[in-house]
PDB file of N, CA and C in Angstrom:
ATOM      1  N   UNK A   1     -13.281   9.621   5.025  1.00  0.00           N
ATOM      2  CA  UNK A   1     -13.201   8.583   6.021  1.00  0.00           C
ATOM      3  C   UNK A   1     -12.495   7.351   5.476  1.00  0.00           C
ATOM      4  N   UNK A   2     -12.695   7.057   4.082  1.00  0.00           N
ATOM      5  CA  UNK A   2     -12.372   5.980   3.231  1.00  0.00           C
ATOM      6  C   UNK A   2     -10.826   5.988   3.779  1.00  0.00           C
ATOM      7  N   UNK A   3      -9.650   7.313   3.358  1.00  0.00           N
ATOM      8  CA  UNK A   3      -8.689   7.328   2.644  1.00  0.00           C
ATOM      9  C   UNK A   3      -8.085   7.432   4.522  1.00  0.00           C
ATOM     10  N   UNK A   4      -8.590   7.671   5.410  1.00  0.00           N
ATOM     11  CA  UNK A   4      -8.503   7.735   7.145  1.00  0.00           C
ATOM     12  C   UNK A   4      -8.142   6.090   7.332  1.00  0.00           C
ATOM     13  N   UNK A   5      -9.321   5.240   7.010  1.00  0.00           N
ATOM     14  CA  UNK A   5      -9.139   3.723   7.439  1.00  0.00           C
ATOM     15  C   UNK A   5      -7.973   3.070   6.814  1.00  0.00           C
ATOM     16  N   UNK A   6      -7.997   3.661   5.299  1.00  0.00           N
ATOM     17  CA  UNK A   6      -6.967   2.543   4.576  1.00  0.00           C
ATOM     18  C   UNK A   6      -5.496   2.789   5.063  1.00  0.00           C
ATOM     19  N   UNK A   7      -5.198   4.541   5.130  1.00  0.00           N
ATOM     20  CA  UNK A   7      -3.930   4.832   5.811  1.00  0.00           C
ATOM     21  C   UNK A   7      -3.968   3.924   7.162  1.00  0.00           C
ATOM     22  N   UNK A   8      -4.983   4.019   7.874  1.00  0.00           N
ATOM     23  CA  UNK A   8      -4.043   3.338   9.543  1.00  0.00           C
ATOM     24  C   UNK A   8      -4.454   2.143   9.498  1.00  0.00           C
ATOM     25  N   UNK A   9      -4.922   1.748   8.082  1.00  0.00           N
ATOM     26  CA  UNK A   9      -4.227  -0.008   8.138  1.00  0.00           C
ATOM     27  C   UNK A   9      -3.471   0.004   8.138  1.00  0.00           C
ATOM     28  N   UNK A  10      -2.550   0.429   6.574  1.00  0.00           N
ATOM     29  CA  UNK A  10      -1.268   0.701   6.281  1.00  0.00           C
ATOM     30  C   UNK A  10      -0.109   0.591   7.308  1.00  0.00           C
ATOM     31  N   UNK A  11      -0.563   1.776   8.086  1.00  0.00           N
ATOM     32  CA  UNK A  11       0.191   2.167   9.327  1.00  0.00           C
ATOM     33  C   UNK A  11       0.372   0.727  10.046  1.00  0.00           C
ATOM     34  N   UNK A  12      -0.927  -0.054  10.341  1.00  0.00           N
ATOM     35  CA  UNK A  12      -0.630  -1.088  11.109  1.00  0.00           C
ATOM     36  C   UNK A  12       0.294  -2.066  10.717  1.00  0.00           C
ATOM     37  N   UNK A  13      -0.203  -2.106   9.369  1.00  0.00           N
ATOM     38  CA  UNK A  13       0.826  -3.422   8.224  1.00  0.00           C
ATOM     39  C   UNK A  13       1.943  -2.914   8.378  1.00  0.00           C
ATOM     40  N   UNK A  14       2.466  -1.605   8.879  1.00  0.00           N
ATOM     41  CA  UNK A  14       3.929  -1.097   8.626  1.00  0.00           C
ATOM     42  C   UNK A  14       4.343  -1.742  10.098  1.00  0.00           C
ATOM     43  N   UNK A  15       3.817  -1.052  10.915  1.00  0.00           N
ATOM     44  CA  UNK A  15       4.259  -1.901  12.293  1.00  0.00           C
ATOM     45  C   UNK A  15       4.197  -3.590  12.490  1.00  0.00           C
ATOM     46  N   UNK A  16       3.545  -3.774  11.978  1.00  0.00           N
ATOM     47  CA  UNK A  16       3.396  -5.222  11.907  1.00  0.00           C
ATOM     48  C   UNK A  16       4.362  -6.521  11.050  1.00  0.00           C
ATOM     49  N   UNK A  17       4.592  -5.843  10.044  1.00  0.00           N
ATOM     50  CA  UNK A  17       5.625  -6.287   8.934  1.00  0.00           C
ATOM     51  C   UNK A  17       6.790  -6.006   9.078  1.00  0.00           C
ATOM     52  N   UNK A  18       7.276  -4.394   8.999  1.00  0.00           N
ATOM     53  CA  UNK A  18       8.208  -3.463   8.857  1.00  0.00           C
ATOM     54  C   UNK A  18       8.965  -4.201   6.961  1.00  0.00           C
ATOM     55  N   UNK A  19       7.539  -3.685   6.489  1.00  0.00           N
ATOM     56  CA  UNK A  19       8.254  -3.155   5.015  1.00  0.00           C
ATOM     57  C   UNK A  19       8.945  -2.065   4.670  1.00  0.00           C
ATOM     58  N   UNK A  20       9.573  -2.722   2.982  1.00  0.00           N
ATOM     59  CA  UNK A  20       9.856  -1.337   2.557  1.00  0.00           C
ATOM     60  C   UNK A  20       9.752  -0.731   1.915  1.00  0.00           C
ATOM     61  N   UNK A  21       8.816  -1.253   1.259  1.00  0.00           N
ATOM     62  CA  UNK A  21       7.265  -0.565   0.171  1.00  0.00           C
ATOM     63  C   UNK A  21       6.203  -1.215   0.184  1.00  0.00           C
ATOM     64  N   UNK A  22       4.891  -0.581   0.512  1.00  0.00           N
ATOM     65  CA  UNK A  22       3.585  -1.096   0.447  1.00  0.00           C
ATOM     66  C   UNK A  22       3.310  -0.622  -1.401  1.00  0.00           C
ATOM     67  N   UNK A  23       2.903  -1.565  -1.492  1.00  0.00           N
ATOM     68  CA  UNK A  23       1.943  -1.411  -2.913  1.00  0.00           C
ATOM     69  C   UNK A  23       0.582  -1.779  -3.181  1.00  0.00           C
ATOM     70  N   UNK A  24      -0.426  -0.555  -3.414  1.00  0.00           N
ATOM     71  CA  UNK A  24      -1.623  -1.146  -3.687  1.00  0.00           C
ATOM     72  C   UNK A  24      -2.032  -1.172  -4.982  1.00  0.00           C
ATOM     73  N   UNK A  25      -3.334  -2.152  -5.172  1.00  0.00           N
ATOM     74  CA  UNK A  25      -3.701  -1.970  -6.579  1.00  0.00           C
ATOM     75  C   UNK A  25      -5.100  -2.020  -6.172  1.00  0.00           C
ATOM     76  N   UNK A  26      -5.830  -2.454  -7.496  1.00  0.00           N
ATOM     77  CA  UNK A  26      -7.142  -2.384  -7.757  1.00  0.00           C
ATOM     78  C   UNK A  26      -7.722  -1.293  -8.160  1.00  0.00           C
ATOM     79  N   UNK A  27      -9.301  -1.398  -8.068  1.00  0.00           N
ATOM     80  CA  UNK A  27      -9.977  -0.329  -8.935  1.00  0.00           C
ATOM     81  C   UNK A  27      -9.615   0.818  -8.193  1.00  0.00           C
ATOM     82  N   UNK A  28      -9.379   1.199  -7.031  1.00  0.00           N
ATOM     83  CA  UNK A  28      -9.245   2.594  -5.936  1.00  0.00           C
ATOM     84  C   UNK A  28      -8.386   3.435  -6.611  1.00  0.00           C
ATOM     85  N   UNK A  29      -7.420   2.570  -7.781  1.00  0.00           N
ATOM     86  CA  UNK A  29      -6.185   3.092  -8.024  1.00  0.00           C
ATOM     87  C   UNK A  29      -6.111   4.072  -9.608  1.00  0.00           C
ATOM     88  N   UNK A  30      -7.830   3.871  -9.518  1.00  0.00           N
ATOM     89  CA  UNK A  30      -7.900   5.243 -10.482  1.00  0.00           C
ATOM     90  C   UNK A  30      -7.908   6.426 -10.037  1.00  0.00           C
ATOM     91  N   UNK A  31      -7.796   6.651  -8.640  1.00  0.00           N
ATOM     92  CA  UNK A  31      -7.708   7.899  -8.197  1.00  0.00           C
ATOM     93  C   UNK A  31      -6.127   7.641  -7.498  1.00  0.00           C
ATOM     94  N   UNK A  32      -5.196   6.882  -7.788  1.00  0.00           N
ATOM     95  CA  UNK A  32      -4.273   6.888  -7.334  1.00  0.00           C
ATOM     96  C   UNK A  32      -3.320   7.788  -6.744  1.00  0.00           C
ATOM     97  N   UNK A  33      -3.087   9.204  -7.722  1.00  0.00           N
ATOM     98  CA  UNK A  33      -2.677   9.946  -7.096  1.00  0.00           C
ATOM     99  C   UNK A  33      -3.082  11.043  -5.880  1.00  0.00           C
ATOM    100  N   UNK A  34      -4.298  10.604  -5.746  1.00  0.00           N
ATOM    101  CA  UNK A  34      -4.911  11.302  -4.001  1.00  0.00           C
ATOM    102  C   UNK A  34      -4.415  10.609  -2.901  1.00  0.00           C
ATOM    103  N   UNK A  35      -5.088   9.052  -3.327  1.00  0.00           N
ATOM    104  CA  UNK A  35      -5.003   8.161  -2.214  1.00  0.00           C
ATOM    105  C   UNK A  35      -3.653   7.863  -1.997  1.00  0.00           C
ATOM    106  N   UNK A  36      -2.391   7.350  -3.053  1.00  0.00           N
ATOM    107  CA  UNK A  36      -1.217   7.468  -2.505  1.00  0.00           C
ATOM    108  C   UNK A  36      -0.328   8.705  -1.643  1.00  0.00           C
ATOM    109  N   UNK A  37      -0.896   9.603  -2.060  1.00  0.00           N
ATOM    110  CA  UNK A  37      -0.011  11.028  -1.519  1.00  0.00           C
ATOM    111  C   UNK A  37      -0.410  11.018  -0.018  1.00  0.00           C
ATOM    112  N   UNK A  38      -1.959  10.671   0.043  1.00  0.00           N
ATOM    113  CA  UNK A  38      -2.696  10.780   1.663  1.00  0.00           C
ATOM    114  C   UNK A  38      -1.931   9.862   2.684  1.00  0.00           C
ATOM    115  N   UNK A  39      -1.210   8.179   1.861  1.00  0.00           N
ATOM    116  CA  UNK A  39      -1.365   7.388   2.538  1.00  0.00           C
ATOM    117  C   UNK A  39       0.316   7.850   3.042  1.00  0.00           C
ATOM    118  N   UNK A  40       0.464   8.237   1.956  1.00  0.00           N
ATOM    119  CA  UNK A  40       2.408   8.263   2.167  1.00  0.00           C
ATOM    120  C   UNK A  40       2.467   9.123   3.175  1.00  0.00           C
ATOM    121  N   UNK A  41       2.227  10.546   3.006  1.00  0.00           N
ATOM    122  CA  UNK A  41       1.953  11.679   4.161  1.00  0.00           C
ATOM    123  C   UNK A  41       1.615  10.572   5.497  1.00  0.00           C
ATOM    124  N   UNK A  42       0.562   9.633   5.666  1.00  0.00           N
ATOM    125  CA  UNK A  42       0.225   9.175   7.099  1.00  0.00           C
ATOM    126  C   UNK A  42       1.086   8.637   7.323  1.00  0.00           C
ATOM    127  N   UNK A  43       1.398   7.601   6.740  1.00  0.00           N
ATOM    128  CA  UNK A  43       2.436   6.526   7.314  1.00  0.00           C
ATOM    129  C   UNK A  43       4.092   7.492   7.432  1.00  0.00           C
ATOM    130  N   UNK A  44       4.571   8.511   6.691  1.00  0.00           N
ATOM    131  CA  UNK A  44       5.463   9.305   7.372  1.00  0.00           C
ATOM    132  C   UNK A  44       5.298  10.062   8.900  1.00  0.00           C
ATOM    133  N   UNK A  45       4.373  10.585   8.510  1.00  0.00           N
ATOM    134  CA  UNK A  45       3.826  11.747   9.944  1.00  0.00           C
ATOM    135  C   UNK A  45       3.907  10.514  11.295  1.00  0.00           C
ATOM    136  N   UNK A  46       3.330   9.794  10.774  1.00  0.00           N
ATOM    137  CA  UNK A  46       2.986   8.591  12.184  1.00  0.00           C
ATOM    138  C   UNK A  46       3.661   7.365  12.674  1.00  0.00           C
ATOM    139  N   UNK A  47       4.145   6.762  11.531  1.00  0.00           N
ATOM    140  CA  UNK A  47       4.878   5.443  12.184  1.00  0.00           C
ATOM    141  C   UNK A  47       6.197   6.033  13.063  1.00  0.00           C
ATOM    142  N   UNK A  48       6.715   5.008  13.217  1.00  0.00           N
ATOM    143  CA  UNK A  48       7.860   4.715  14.031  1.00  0.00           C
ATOM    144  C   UNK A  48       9.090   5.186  13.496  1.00  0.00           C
ATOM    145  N   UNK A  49       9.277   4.466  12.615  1.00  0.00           N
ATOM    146  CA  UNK A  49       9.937   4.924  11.211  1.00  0.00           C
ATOM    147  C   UNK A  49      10.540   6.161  10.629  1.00  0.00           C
ATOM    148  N   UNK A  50      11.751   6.351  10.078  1.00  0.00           N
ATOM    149  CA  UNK A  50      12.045   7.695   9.334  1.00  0.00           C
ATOM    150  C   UNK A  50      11.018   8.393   8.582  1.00  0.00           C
ATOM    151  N   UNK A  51      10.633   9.029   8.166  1.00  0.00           N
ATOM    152  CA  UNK A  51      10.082   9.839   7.344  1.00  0.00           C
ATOM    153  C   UNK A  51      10.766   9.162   5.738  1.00  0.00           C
ATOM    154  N   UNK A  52      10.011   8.987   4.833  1.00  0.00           N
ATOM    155  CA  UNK A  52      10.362   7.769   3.589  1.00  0.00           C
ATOM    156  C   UNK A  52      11.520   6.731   4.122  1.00  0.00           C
ATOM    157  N   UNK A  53      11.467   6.245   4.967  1.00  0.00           N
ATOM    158  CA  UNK A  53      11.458   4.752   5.080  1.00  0.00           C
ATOM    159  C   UNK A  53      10.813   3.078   4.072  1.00  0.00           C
ATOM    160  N   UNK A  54       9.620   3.893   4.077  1.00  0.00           N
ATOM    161  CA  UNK A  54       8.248   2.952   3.436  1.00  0.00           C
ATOM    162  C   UNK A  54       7.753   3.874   2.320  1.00  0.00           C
ATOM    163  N   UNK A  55       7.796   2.886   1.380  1.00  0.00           N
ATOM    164  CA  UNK A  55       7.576   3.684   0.223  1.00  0.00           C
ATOM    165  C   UNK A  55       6.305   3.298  -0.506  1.00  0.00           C
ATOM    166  N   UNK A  56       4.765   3.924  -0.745  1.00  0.00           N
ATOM    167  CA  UNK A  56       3.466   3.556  -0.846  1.00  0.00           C
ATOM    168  C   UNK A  56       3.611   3.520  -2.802  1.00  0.00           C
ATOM    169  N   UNK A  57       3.522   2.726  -3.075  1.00  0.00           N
ATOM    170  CA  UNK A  57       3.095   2.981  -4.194  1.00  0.00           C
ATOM    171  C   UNK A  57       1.872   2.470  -5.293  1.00  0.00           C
ATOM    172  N   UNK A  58       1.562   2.466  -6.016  1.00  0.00           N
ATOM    173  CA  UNK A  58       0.443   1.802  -6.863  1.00  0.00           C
ATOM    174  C   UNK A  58       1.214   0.444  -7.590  1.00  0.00           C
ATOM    175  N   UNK A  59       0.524  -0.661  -7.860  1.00  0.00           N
ATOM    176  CA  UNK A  59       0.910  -1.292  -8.497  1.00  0.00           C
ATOM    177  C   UNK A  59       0.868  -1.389 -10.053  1.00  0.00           C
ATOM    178  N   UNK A  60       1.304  -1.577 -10.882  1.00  0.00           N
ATOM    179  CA  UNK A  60       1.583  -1.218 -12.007  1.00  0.00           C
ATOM    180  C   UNK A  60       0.703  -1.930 -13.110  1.00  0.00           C
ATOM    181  N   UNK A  61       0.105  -3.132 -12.541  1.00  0.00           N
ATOM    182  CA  UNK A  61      -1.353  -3.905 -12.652  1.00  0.00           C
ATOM    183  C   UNK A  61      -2.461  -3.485 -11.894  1.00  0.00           C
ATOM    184  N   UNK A  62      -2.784  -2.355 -12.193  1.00  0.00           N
ATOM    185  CA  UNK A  62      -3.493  -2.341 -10.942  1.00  0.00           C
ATOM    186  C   UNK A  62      -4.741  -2.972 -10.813  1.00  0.00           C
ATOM    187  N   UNK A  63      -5.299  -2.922 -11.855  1.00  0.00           N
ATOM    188  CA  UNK A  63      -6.751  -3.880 -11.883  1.00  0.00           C
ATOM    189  C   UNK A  63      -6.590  -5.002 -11.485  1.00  0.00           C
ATOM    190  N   UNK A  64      -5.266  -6.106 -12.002  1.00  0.00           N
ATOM    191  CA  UNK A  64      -5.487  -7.284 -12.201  1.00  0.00           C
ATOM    192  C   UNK A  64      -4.853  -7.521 -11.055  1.00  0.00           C
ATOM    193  N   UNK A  65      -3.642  -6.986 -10.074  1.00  0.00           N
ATOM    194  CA  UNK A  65      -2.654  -7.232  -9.186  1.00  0.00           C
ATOM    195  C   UNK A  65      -3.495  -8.537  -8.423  1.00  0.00           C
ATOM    196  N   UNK A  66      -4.129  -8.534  -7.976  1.00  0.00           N
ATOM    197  CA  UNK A  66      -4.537  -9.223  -6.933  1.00  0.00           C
ATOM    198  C   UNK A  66      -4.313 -10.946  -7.244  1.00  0.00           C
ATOM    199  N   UNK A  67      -4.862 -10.836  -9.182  1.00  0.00           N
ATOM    200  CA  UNK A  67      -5.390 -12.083  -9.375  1.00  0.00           C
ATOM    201  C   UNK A  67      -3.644 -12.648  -9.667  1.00  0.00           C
ATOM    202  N   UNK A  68      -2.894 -11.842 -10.248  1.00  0.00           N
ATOM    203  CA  UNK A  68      -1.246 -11.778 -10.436  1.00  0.00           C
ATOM    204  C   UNK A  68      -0.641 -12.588  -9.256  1.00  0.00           C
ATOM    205  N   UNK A  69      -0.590 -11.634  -8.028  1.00  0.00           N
ATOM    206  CA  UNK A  69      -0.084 -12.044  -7.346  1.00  0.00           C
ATOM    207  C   UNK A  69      -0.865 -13.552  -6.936  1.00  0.00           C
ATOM    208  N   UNK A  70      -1.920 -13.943  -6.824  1.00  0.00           N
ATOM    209  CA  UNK A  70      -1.941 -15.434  -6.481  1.00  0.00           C
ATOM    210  C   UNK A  70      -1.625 -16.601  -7.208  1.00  0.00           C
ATOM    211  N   UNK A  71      -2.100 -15.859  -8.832  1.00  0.00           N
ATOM    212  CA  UNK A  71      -1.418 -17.077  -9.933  1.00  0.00           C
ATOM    213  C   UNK A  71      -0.019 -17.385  -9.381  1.00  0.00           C
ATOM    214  N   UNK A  72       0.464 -16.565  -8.996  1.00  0.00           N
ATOM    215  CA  UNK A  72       2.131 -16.301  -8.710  1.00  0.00           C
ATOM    216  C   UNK A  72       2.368 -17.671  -7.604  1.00  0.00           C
ATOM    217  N   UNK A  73       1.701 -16.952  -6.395  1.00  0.00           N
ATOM    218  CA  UNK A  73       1.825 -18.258  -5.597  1.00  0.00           C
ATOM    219  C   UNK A  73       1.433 -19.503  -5.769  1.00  0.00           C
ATOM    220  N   UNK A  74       0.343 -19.627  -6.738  1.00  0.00           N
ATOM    221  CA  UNK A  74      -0.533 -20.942  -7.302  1.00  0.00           C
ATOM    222  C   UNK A  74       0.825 -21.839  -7.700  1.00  0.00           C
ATOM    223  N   UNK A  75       2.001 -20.948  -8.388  1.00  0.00           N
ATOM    224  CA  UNK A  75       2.753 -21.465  -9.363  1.00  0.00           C
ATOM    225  C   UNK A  75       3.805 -22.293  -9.001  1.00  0.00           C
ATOM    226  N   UNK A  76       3.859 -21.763  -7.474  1.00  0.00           N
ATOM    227  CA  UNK A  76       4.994 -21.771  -6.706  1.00  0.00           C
ATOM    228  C   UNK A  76       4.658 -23.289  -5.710  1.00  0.00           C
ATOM    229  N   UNK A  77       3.603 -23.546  -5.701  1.00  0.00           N
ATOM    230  CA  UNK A  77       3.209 -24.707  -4.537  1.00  0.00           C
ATOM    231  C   UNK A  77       3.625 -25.932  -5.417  1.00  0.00           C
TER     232      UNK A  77
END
């Protein structure tokens, strides 16, 4: 059910944004290679979109991404 909700967020953030790579991180992303393959498969099968259009991937921090990306913006104001 977990890997159901997070894909048709995804899906929504894709319609909503129109990126051209989602990247997640955090702890989920020790099972990374389930949850990315599930999410990529949804968001192909379903959006609007070509088939790899949007490209899901893990972030390469994955533990820390979150706190990364805000230092980032902290830096920037």
């Amino acid at each position: 059910e977990c890997l159901q909700a997070w894909a048709a967020h995804v899906y929504n953030m894709v319609h909503h944004f129109d990126p051209q790579i989602v990247i997640i991180g955090g702890g989920v992303m020790h099972s990374g290679d389930v949850i990315l393959d599930y999410i990529q498969d949804y968001v192909d099968r379903y959006c609007w979109l070509e088939p790899g259009s949007v490209s899901i991937c893990g972030a390469v921090q994955s533990d820390y991404a979150g706190i990364l990306g805000m230092a980032y913006l902290a830096s920037q104001a």
